[in-house]
Protein backbone atom coordinates (compact mmCIF):
# COMPACT_ATOMS: atom_id res chain seq x y z
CA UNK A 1 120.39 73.23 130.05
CA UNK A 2 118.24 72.51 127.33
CA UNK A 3 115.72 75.30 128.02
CA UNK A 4 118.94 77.64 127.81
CA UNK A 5 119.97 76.97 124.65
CA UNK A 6 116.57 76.74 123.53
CA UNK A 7 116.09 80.47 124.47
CA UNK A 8 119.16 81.16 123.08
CA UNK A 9 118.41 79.86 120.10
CA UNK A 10 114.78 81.59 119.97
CA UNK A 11 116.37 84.81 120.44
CA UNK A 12 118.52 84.64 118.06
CA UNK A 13 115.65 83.46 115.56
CA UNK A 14 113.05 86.10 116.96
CA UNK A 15 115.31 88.85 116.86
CA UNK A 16 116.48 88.26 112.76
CA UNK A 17 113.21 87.87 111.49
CA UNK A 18 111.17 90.92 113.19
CA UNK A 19 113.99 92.97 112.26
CA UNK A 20 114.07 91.39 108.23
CA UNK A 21 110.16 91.45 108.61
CA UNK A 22 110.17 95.28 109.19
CA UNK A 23 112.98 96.13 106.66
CA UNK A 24 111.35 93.96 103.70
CA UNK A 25 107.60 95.45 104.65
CA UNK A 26 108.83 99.08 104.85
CA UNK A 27 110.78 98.60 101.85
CA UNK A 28 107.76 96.68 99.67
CA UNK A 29 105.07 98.55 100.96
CA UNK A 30 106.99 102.35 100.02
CA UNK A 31 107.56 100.36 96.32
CA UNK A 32 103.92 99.25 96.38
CA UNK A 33 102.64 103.03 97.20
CA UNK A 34 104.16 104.70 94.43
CA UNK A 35 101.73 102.99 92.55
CA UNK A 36 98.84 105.71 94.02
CA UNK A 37 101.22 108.83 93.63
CA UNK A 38 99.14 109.72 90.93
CA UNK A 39 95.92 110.13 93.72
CA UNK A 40 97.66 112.81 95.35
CA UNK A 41 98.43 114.81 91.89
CA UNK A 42 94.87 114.34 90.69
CA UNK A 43 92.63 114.16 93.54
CA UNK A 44 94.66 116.66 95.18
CA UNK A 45 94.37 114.32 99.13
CA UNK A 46 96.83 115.15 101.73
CA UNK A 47 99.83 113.15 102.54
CA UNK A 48 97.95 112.12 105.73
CA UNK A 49 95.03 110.85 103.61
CA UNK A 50 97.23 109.41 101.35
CA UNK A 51 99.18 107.04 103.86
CA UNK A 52 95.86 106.47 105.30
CA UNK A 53 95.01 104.82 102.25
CA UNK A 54 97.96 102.75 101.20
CA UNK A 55 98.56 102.01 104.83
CA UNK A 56 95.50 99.14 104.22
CA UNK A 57 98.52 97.30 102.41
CA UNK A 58 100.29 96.48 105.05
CA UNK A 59 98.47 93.27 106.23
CA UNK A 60 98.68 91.12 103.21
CA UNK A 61 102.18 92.67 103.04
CA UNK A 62 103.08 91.24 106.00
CA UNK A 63 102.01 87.62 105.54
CA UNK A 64 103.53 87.48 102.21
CA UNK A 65 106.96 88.80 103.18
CA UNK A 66 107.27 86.67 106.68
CA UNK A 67 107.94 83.14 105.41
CA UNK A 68 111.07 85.00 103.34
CA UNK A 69 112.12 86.50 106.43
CA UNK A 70 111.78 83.44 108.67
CA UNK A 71 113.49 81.60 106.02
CA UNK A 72 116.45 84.15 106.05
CA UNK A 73 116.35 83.96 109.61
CA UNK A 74 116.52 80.04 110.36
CA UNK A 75 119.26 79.72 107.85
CA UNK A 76 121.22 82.69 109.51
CA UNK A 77 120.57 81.70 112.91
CA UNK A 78 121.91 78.01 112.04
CA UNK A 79 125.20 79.68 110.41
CA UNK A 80 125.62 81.78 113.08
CA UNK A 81 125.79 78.93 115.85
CA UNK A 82 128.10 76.74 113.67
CA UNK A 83 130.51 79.63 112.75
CA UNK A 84 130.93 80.56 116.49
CA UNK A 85 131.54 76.43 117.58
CA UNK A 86 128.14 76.91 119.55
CA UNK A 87 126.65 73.71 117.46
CA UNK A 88 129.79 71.48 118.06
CA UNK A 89 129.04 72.55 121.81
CA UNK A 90 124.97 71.50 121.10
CA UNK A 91 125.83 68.20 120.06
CA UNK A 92 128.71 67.01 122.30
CA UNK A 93 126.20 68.01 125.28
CA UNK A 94 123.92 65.09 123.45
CA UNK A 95 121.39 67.85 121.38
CA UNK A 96 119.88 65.86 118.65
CA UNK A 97 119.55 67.51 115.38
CA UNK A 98 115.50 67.55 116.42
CA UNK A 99 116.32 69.40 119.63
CA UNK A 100 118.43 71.96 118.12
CA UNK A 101 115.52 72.30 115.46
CA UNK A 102 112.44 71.93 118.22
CA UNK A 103 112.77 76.19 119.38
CA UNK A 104 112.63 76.71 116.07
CA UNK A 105 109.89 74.81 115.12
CA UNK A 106 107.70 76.50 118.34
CA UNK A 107 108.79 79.93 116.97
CA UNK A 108 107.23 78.76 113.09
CA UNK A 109 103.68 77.62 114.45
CA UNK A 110 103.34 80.70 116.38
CA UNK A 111 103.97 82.94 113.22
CA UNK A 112 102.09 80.55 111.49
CA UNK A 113 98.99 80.63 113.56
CA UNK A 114 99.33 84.54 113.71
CA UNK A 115 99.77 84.33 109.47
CA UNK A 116 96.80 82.49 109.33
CA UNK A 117 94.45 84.89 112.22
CA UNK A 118 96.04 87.97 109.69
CA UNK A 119 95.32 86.14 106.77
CA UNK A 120 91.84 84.85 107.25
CA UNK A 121 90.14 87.95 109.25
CA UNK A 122 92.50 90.95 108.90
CA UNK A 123 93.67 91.01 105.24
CA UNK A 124 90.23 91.12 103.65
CA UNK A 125 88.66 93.51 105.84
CA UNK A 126 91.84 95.67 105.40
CA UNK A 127 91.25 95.82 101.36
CA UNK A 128 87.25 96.18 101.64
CA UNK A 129 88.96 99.02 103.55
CA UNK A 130 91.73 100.02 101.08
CA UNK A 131 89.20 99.45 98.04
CA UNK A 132 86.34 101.69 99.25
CA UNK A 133 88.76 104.27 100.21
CA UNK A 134 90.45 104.23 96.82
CA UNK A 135 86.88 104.30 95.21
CA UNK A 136 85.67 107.40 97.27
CA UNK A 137 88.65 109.22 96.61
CA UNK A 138 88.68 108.35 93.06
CA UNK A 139 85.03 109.68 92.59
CA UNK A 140 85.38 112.59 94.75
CA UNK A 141 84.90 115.52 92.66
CA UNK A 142 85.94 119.03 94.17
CA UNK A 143 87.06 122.46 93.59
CA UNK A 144 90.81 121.36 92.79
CA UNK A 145 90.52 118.62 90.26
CA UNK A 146 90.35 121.92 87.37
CA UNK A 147 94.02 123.48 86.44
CA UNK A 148 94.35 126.39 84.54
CA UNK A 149 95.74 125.95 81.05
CA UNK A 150 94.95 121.67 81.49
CA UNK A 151 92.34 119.53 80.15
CA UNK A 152 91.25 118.20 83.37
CA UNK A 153 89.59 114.74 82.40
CA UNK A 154 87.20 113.53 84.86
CA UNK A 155 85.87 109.92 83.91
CA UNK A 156 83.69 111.27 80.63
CA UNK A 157 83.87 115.03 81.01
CA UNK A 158 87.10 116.95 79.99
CA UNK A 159 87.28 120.25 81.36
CA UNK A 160 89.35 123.16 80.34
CA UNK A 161 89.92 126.45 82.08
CA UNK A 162 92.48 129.26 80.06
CA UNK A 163 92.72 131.23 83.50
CA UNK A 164 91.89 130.51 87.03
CA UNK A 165 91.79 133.66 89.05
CA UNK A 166 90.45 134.40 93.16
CA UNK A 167 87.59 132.76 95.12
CA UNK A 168 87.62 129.76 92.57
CA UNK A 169 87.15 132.09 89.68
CA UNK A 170 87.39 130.63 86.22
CA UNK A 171 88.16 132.20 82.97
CA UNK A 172 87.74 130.81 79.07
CA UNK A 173 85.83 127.93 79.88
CA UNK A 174 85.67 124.74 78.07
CA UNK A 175 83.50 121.93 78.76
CA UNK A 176 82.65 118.51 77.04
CA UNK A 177 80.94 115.30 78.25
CA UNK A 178 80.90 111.95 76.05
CA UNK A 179 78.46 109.77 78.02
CA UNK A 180 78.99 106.14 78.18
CA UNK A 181 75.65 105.27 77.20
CA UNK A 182 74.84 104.83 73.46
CA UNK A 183 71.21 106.80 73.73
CA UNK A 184 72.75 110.02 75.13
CA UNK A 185 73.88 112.62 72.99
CA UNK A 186 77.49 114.36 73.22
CA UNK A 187 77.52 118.05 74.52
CA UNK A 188 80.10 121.16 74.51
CA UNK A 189 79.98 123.96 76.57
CA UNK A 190 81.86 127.67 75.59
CA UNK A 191 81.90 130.37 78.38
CA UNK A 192 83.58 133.41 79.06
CA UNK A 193 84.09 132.98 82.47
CA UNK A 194 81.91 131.48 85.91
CA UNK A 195 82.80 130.32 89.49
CA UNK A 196 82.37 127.13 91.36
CA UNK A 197 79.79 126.69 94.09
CA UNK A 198 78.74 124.23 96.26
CA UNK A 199 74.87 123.94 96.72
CA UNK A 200 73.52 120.77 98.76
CA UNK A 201 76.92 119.34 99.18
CA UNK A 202 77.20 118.80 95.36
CA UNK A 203 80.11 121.07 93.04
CA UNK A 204 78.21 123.41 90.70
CA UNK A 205 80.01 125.34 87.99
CA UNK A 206 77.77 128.73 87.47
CA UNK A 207 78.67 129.61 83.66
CA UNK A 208 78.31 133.17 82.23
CA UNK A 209 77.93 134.15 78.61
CA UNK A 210 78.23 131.45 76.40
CA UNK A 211 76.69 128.42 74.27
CA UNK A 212 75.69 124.97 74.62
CA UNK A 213 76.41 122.79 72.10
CA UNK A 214 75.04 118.83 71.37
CA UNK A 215 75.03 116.20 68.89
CA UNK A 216 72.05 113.86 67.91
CA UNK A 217 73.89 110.70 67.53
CA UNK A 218 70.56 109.49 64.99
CA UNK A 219 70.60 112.13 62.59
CA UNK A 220 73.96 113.76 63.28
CA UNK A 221 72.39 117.57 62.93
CA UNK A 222 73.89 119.69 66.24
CA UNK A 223 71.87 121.71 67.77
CA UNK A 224 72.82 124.77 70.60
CA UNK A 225 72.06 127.63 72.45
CA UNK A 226 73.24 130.91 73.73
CA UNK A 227 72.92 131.69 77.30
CA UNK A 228 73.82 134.16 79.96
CA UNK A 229 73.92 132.27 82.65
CA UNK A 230 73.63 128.33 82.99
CA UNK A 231 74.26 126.01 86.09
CA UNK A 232 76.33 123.23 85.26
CA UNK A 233 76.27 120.68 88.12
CA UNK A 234 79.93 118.31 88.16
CA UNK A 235 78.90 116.12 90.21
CA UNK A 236 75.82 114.98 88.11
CA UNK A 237 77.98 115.38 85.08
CA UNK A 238 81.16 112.94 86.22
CA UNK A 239 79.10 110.59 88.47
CA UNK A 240 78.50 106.47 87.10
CA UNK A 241 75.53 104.45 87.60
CA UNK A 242 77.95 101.30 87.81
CA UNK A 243 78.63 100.29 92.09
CA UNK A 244 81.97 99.05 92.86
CA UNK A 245 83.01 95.17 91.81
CA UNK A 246 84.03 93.41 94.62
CA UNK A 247 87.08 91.75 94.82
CA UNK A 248 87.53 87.70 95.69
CA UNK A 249 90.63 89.02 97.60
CA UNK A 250 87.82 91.67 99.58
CA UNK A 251 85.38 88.92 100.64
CA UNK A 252 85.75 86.63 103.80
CA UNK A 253 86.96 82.88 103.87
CA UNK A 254 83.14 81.49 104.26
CA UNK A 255 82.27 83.50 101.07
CA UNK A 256 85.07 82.34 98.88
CA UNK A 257 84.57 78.71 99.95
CA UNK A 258 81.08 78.51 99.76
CA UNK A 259 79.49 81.53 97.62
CA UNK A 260 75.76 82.93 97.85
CA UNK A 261 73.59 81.04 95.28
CA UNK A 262 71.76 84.33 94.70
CA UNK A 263 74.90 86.00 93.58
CA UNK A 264 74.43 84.54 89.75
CA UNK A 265 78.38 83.64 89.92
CA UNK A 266 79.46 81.44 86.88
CA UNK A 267 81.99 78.61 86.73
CA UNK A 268 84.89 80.76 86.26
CA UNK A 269 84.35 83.44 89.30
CA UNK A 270 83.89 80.16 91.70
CA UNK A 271 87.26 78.58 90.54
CA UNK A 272 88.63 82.09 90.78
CA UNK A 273 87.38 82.57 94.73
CA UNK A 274 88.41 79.26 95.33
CA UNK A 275 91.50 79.63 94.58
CA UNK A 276 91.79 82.99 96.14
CA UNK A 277 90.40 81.18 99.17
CA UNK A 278 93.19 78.34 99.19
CA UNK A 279 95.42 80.75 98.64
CA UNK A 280 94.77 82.60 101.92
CA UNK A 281 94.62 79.36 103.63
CA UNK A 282 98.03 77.99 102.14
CA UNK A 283 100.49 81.05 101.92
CA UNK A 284 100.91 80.77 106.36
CA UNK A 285 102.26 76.84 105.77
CA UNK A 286 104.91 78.58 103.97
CA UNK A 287 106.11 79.94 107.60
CA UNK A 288 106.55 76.26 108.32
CA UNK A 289 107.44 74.39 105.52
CA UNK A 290 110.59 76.92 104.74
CA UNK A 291 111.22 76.61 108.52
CA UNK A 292 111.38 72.52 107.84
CA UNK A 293 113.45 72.71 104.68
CA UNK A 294 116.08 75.57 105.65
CA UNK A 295 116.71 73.20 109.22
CA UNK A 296 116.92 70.23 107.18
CA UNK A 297 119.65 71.47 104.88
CA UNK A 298 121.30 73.33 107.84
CA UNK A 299 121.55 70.86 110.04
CA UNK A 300 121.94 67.46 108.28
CA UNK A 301 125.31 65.75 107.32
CA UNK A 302 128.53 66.89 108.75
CA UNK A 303 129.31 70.18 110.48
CA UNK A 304 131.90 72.13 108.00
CA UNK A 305 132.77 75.58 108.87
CA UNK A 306 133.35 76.35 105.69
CA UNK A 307 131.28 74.75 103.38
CA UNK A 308 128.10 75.96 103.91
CA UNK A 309 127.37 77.78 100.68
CA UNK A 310 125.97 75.03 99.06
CA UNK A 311 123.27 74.12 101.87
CA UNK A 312 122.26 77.74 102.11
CA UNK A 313 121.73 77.77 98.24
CA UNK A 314 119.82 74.47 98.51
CA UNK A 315 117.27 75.96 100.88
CA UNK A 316 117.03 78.52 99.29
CA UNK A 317 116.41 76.88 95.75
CA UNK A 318 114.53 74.44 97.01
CA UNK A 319 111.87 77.05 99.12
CA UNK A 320 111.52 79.07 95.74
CA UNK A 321 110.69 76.44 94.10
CA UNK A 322 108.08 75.02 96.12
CA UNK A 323 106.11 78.31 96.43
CA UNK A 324 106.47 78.94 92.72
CA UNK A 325 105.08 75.25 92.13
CA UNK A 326 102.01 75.55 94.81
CA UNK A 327 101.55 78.99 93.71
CA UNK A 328 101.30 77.40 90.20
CA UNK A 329 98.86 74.51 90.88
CA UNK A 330 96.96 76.56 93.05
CA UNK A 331 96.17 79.17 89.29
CA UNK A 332 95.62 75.61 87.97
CA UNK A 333 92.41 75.19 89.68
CA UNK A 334 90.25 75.83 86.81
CA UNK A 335 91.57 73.86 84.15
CA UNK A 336 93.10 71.02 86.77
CA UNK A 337 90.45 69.57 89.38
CA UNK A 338 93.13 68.14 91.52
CA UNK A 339 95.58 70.99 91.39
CA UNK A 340 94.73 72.33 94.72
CA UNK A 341 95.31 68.59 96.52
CA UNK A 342 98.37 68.28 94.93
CA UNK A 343 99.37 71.64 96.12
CA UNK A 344 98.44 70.70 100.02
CA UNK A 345 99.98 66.68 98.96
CA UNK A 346 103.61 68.52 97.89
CA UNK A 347 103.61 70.78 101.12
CA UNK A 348 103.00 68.00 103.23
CA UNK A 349 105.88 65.18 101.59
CA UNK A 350 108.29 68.30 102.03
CA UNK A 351 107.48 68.44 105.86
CA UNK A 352 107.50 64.70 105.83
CA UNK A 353 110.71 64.45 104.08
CA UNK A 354 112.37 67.50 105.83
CA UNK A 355 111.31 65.53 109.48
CA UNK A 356 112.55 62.30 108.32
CA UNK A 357 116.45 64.46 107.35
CA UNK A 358 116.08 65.76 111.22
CA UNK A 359 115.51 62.93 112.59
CA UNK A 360 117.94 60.48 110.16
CA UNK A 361 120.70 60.52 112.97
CA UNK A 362 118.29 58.81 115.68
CA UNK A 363 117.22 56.19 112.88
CA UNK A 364 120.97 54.78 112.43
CA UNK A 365 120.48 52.47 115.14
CA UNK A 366 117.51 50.91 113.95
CA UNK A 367 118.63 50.81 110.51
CA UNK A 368 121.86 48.35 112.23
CA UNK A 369 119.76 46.40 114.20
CA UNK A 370 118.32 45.47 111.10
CA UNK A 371 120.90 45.12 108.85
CA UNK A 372 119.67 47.73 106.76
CA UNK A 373 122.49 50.17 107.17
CA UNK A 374 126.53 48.99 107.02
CA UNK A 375 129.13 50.69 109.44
């Protein structure tokens, strides 16, 4: 009987939270993508390349969202059974609050151990991904990023086209590049009209009839030149010396916990991948600490039918406020030594304390025996 309403109860759980999980990941991830809208209006990508890109998300999406949605699930499961009588039935077959709570538990280490597989390999190999994506796109130059009638800024070159006719034609053309470094000179180019080109793999912009421009930044005197026709190569024009920074949230577990010696890292960066790397380790014990303090608050005390408002509110409350507070001492970590063992103490007296509320009913005996606890 027990392994009946043990699958009963698991399907119940299992069903709630991969349907919640899907809902709340759908609907996060679409709020988190409008964030690269803007790639498709200036790089010009497809939609396919697009949700190529943003679909890296949905990893570290997933483990963030599924301790909500298991919490939502225990705690709706729970109501559920004790709306419909099906607890009263539990317990008068001799189901301890631990057995009810016992498929429930074997459902929370399985996400868990799946959270921490995603967490640990997946999620920063999926944003090396995402990042290196994003950073190709964004440096991508080609024939589309110039508009007719725009200045088309591109990193340190604005571009400016008054017409934009056939075959990538171009028409009153405008061109100046600011570089970054202080010992190169500012330029403008003027033409009356050119085409794009692509020699070697690399965007050219052939330029007819017109003037260069530049600016010694020493002695401030500008000098220029006619031409009739000049090769101006984008790609040289808009590329940066500077590689892509990698992320703590990009490198692996091993990294963040033990960084390279070589890498010249300071104080600061190490507390920061530390943290990042206690973070990852910590945010799957969410799937079974809220799993411990929604049964607890379900499940202890008298069965009411209608007052369960306030226990669903106290799990709730009580869940948000233990992620906001480990979230909180985890930041800590470089101003507080110890903030990162009293995040892993506080997770472990709420599994404690939630265990010792399950399991309350089968210490009343002892507690008589030993006078501890009147009739």
């Amino acid at each position: 009987m027990f392994r009946l309403i043990s699958l009963h109860i698991g399907k119940y759980l299992t069903i709630s939270t991969l349907f919640l999980t899907v809902i709340l990941v759908t609907g996060v991830w679409l709020t988190q993508s409008l964030r690269f809208i803007e790639i498709i209006v200036n790089q010009n990508i497809s939609i396919g390349g697009y949700f190529s890109l943003v679909g890296f998300l949905i990893p570290d999406l997933s483990v963030i969202v599924l301790p909500v949605c298991l919490l939502i699930s225990t705690i709706f499961t729970y109501n559920k059974l004790i709306a419909d009588n099906e607890m009263a039935i539990f317990r008068s077959c001799g189901l301890s609050n631990f057995q009810i709570f016992k498929p429930v538990l074997i459902i929370s280490c399985i996400l868990m151990t799946l959270s921490f597989l995603v967490n640990i390999y997946v999620v920063p190999m999926s944003f090396r991904q995402f990042r290196d994506l994003e950073y190709k796109i964004r440096t991508e130059i080609s024939a589309n990023i110039i508009h007719e009638g725009m200045f088309n800024n591109v990193r340190n070159t604005t571009i400016y086209a008054r017409k934009r006719g056939k075959k990538d034609d171009l028409y009153g053309i405008f061109i100046h590049h600011h570089s970054l470094a202080p010992q190169k000179n500012p330029y403008s180019i003027v033409a009356d009209h050119g085409f794009l080109s692509t020699i070697d793999g690399r965007l050219h912009l052939i330029l007819f009839n017109g003037n260069r421009q530049e600016r010694d930044l020493e002695t401030g005197k500008a000098t220029f030149f006619h031409f009739s026709q000049l090769t101006y190569d984008l790609t040289a024009a808009v590329a940066t010396a500077e590689g892509r920074i990698i992320k703590p949230y990009e490198r692996p577990l091993s990294e963040l916990l033990s960084p390279p010696e070589d890498a010249g890292f300071d104080n600061k960066a190490k507390s920061k991948m530390k943290s990042e790397a206690h973070q990852r380790l910590i945010t799957p014990l969410f799937v079974l600490v809220f799993t411990f303090i929604a049964s607890a608050s379900m499940l202890s005390g008298q069965y009411n039918r209608r007052g369960r408002r306030k226990r669903v509110l106290i799990a709730i409350t009580t869940a948000a406020l233990t992620q906001i507070c480990v979230t909180t001492l985890i930041n800590m970590n470089e101003r507080f030594s110890l903030s990162i063992s009293l995040a892993y103490g506080m997770i472990t007296v709420i599994c404690l304390v939630s265990a010792i509320i399950l399991c309350a009913e089968r210490m009343t005996p002892f507690l008589k025996n030993w006078g501890l606890k009147k009739d």
